[in-house]
PDB file of N, CA and C in Angstrom:
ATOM      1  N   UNK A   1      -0.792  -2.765  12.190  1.00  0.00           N
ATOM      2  CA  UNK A   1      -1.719  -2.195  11.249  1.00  0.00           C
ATOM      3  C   UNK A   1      -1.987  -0.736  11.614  1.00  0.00           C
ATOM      4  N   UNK A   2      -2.167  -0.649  13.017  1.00  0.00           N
ATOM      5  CA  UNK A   2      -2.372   1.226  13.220  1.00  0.00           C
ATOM      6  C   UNK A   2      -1.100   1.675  13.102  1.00  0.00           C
ATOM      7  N   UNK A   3       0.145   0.988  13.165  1.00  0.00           N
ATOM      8  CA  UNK A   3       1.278   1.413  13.067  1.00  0.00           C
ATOM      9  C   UNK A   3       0.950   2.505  11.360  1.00  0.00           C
ATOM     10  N   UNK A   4       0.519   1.481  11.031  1.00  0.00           N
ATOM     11  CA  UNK A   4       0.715   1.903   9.319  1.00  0.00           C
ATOM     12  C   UNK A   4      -0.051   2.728   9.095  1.00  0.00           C
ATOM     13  N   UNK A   5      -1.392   2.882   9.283  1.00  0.00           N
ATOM     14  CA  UNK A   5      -1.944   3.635   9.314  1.00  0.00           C
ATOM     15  C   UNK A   5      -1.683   5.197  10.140  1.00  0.00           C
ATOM     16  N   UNK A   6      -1.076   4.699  10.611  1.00  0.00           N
ATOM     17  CA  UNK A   6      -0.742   6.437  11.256  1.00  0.00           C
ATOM     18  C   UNK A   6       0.178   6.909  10.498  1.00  0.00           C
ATOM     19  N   UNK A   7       1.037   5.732   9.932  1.00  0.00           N
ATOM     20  CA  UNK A   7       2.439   6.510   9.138  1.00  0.00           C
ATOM     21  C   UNK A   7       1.850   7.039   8.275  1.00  0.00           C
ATOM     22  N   UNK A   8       0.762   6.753   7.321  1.00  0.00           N
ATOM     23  CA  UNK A   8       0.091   6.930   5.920  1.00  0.00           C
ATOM     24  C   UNK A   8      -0.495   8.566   6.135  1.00  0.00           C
ATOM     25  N   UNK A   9      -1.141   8.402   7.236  1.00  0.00           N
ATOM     26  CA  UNK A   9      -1.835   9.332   7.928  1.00  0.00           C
ATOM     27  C   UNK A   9      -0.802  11.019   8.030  1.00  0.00           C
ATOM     28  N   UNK A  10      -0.325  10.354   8.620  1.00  0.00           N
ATOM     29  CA  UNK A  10       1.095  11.144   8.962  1.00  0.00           C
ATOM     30  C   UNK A  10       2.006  12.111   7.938  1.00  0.00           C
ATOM     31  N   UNK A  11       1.526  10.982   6.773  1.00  0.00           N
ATOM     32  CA  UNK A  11       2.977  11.423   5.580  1.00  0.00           C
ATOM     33  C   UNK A  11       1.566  12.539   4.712  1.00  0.00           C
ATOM     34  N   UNK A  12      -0.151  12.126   4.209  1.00  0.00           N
ATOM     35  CA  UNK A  12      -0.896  12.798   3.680  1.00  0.00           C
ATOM     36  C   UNK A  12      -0.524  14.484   4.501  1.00  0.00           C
ATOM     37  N   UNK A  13      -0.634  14.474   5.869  1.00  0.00           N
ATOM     38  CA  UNK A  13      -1.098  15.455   6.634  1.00  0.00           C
ATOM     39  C   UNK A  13       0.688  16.563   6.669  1.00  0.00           C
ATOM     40  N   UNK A  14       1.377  15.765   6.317  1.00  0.00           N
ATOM     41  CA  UNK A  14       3.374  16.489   6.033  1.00  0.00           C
ATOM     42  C   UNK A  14       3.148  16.895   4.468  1.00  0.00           C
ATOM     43  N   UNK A  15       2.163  16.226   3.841  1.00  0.00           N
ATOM     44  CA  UNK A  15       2.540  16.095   2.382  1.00  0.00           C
ATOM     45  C   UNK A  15       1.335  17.599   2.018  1.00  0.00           C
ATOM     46  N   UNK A  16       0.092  17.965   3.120  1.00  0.00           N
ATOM     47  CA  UNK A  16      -0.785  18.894   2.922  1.00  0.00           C
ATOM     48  C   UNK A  16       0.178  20.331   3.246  1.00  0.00           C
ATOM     49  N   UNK A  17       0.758  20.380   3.959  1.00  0.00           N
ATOM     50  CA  UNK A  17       1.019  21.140   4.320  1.00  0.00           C
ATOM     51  C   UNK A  17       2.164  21.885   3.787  1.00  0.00           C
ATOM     52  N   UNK A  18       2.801  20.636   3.293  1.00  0.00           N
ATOM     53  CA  UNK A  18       4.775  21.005   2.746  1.00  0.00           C
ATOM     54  C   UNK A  18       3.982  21.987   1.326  1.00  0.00           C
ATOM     55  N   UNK A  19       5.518  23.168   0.972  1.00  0.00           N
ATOM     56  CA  UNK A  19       5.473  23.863  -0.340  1.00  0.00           C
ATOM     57  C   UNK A  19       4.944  23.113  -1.143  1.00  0.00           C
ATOM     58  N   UNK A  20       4.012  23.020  -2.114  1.00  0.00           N
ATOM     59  CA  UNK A  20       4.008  22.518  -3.163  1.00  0.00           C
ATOM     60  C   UNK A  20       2.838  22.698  -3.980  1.00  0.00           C
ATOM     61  N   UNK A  21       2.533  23.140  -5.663  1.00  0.00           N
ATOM     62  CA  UNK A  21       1.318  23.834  -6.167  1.00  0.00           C
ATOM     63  C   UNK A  21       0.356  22.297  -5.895  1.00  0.00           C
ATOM     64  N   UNK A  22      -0.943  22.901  -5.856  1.00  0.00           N
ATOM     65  CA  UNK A  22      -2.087  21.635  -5.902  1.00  0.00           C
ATOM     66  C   UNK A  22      -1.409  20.447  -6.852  1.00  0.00           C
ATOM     67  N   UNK A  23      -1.494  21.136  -8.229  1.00  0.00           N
ATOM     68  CA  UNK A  23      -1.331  19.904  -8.981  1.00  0.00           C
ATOM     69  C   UNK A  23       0.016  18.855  -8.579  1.00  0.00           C
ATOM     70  N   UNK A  24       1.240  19.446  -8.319  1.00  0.00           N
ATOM     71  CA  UNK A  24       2.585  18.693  -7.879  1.00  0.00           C
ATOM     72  C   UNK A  24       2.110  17.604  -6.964  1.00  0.00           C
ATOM     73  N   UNK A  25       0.770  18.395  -5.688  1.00  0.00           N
ATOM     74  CA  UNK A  25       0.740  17.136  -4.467  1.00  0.00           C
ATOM     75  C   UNK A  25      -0.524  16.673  -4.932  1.00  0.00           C
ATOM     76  N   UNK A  26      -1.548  16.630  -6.130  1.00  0.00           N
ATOM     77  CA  UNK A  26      -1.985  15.394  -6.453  1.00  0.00           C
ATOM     78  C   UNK A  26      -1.175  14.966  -7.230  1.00  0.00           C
ATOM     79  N   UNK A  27      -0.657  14.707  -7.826  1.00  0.00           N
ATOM     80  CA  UNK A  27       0.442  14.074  -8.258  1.00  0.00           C
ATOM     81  C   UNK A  27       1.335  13.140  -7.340  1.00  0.00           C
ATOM     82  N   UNK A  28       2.042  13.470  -6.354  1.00  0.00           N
ATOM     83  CA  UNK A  28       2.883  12.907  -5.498  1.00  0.00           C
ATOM     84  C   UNK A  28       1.530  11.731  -4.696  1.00  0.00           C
ATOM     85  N   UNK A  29       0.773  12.716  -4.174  1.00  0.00           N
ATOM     86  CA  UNK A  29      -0.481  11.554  -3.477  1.00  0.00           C
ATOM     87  C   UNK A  29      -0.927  10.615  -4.459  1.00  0.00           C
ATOM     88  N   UNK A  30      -1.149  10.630  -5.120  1.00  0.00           N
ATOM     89  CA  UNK A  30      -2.025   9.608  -6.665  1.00  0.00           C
ATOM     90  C   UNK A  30      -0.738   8.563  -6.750  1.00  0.00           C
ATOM     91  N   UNK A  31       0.875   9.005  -6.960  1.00  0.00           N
ATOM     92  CA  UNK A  31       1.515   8.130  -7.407  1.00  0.00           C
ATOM     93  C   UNK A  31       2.112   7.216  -5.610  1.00  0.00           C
ATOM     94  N   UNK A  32       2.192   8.077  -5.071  1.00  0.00           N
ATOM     95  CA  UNK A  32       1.941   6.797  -3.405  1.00  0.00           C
ATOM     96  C   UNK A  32       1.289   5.802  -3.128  1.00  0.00           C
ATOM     97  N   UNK A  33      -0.054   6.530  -3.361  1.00  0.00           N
ATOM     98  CA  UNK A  33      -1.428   5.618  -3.382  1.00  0.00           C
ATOM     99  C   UNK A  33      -1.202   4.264  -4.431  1.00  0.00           C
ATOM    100  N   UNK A  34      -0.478   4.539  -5.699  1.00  0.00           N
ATOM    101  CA  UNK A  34      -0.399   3.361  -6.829  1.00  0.00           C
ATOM    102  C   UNK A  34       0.482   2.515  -6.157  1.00  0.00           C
ATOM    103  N   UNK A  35       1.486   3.213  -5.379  1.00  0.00           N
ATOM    104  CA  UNK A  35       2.756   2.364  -4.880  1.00  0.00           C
ATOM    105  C   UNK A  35       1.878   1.815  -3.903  1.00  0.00           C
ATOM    106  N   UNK A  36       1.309   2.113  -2.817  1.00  0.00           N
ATOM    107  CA  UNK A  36       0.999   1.219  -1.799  1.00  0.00           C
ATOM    108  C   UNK A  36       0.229   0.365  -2.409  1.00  0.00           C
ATOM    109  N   UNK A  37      -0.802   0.902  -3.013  1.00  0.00           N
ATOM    110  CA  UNK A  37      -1.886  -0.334  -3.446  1.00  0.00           C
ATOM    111  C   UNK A  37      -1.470  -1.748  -4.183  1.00  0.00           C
ATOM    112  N   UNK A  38      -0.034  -1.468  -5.255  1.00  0.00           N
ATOM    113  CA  UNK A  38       0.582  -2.280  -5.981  1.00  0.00           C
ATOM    114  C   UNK A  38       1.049  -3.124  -4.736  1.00  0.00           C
ATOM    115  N   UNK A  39       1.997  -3.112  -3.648  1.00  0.00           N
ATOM    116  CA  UNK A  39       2.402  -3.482  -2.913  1.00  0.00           C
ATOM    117  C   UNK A  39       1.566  -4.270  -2.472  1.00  0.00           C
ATOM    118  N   UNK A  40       0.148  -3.917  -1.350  1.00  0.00           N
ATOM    119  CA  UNK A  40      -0.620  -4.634  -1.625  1.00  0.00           C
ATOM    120  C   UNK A  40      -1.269  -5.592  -1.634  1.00  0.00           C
ATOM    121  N   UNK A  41      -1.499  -5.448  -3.308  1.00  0.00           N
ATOM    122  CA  UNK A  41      -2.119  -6.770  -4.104  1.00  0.00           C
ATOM    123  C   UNK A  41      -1.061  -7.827  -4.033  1.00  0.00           C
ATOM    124  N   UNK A  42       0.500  -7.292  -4.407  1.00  0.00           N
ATOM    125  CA  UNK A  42       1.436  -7.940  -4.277  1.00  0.00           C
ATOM    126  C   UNK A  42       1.759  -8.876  -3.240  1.00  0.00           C
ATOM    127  N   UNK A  43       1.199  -8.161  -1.908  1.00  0.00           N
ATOM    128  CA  UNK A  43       1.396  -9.269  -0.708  1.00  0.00           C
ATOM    129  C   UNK A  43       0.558 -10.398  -0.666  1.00  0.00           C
ATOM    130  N   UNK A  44      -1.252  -9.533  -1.008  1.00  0.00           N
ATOM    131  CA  UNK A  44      -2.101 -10.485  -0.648  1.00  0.00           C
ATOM    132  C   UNK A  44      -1.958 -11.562  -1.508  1.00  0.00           C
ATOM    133  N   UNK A  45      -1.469 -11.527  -3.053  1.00  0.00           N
ATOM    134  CA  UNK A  45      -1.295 -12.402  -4.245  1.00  0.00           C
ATOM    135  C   UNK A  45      -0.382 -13.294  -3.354  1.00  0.00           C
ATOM    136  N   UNK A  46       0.733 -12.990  -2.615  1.00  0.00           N
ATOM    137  CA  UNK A  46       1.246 -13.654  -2.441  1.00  0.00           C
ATOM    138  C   UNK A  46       0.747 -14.847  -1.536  1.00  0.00           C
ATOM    139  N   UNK A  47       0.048 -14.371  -0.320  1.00  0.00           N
ATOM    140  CA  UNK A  47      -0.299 -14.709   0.482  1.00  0.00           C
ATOM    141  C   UNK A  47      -1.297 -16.044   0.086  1.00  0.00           C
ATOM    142  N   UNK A  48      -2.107 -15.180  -1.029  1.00  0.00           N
ATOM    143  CA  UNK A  48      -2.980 -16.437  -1.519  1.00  0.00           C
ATOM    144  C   UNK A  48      -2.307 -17.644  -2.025  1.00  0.00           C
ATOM    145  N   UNK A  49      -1.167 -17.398  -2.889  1.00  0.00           N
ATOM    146  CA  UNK A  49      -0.444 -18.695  -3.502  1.00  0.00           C
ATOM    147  C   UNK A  49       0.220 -19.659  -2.232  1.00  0.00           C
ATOM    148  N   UNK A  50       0.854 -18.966  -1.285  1.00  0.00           N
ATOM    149  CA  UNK A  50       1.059 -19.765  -0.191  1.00  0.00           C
ATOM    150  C   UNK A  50       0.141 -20.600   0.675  1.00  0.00           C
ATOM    151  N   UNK A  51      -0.856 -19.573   0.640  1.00  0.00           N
ATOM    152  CA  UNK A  51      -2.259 -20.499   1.128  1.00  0.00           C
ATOM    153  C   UNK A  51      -2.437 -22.146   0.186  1.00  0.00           C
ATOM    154  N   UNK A  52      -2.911 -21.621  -1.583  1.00  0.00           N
ATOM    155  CA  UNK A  52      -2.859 -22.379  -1.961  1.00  0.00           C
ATOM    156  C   UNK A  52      -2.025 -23.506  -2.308  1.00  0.00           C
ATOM    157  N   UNK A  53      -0.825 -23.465  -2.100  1.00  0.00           N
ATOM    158  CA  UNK A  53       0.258 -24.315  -2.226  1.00  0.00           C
ATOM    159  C   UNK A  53       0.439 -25.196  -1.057  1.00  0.00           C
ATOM    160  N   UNK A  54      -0.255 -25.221  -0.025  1.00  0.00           N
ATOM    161  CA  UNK A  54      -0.611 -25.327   1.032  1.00  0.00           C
ATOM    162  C   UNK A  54      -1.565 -26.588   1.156  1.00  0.00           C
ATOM    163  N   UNK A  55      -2.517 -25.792   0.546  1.00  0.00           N
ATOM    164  CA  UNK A  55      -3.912 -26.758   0.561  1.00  0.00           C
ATOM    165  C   UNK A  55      -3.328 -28.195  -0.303  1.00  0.00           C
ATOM    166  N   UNK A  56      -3.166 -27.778  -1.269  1.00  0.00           N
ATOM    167  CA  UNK A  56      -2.829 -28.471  -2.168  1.00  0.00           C
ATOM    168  C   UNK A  56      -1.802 -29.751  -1.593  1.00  0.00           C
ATOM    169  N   UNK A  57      -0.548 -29.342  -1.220  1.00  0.00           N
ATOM    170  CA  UNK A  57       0.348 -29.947  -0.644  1.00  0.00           C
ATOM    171  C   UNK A  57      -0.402 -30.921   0.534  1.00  0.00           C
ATOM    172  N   UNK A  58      -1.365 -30.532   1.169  1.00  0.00           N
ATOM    173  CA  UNK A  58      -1.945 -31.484   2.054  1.00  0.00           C
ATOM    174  C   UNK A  58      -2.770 -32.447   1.775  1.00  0.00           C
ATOM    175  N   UNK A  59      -3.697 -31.852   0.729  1.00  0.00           N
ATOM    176  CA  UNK A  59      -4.504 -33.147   0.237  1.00  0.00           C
ATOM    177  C   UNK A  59      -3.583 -33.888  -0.701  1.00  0.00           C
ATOM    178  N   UNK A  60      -2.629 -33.951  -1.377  1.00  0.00           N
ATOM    179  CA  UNK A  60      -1.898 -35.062  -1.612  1.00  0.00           C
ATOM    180  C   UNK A  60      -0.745 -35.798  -0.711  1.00  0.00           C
TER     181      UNK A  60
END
């Protein structure tokens, strides 16, 4: 988890600094942020159905 967090960390603080007008790097940051967050929900969704498939599978 700090792994990740440092990478995230890491890429904002490459991404402040690299050429690019304001608007281009909110842009690039805003559409990262959608990608990670999609990702995610995507895991935890997942995570939950396995949970629940789980539960389920045991009480019958």
């Amino acid at each position: 988890m700090r792994f990740l967090l440092g990478l995230g960390l890491g890429y904002v603080i490459g991404m402040l600094v690299a050429p690019a007008s304001g608007q281009e790097l909110r842009q690039q940051l805003a559409a990262r942020a959608d990608e990670y967050g999609r990702e995610k929900a995507r895991e935890i969704g997942q995570r939950a159905g396995e949970k629940a498939y789980e539960e389920l599978r045991q009480r019958l």
